[in-house]
Protein backbone atom coordinates (compact mmCIF):
# COMPACT_ATOMS: atom_id res chain seq x y z
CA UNK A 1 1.08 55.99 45.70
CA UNK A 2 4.47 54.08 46.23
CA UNK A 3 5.06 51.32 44.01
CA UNK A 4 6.52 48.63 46.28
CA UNK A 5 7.07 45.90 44.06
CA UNK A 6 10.71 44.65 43.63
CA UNK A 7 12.53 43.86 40.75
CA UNK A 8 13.89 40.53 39.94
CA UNK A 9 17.67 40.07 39.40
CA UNK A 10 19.09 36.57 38.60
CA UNK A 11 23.16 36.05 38.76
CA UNK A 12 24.86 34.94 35.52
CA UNK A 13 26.44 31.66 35.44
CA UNK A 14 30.36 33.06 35.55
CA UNK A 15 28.48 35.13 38.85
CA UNK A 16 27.73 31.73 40.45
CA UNK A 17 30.91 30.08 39.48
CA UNK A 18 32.93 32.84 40.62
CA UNK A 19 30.65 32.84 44.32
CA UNK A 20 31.54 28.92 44.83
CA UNK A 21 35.36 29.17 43.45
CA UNK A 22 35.69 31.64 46.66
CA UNK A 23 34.71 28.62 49.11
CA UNK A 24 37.57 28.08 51.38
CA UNK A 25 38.91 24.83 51.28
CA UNK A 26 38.76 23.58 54.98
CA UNK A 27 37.15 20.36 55.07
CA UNK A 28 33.87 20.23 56.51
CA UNK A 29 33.09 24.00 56.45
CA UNK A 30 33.63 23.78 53.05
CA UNK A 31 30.76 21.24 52.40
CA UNK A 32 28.74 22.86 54.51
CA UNK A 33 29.00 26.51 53.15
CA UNK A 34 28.92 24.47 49.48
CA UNK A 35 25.84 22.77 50.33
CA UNK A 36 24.40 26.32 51.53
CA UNK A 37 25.38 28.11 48.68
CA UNK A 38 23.56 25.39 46.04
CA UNK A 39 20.56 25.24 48.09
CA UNK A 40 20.03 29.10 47.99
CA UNK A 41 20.91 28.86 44.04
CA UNK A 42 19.39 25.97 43.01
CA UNK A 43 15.95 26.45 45.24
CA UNK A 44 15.56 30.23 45.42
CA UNK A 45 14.96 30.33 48.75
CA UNK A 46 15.87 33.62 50.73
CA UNK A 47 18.81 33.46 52.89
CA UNK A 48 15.98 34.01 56.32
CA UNK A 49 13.80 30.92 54.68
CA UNK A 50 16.77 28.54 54.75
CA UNK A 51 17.92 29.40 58.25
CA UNK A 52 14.51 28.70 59.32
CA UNK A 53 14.78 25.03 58.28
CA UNK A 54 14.57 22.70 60.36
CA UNK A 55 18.91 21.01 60.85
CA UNK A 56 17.90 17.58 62.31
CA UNK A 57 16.59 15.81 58.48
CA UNK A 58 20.01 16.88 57.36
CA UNK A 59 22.70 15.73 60.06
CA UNK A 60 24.69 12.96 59.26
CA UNK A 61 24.86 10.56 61.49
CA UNK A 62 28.06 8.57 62.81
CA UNK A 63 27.39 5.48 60.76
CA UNK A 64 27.14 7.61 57.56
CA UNK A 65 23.33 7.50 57.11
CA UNK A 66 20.68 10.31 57.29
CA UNK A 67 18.24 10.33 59.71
């Protein structure tokens, strides 16, 4: 019988910093990717679960105010 569960790994702390510290600095992009990259740590959501959110809650609107 195959065993099929999967084994929890969690990324240090100098992992993490050293994951954001290689954001590219280019303005938007780079909030964007930031804001990606501490939702996945900071929620432990898979990579396919966050794609599969919905974008509208989260775009900014002109007048600088969430919808």
């Amino acid at each position: 019988m195959k065993n099929n569960k999967r084994r929890i790994k969690f990324l240090e702390r100098a992992q993490v910093e050293k994951i954001t510290a290689g954001i590219r600095k280019r303005g938007r992009l780079e909030k964007r990717d930031r804001a990606i990259i501490e939702t996945l740590f900071s929620t432990g959501l898979r990579v396919s679960e966050l794609v599969a959110l919905p974008r509208k809650p989260f775009l900014k609107l002109a007048d600088g105010t969430f919808e």
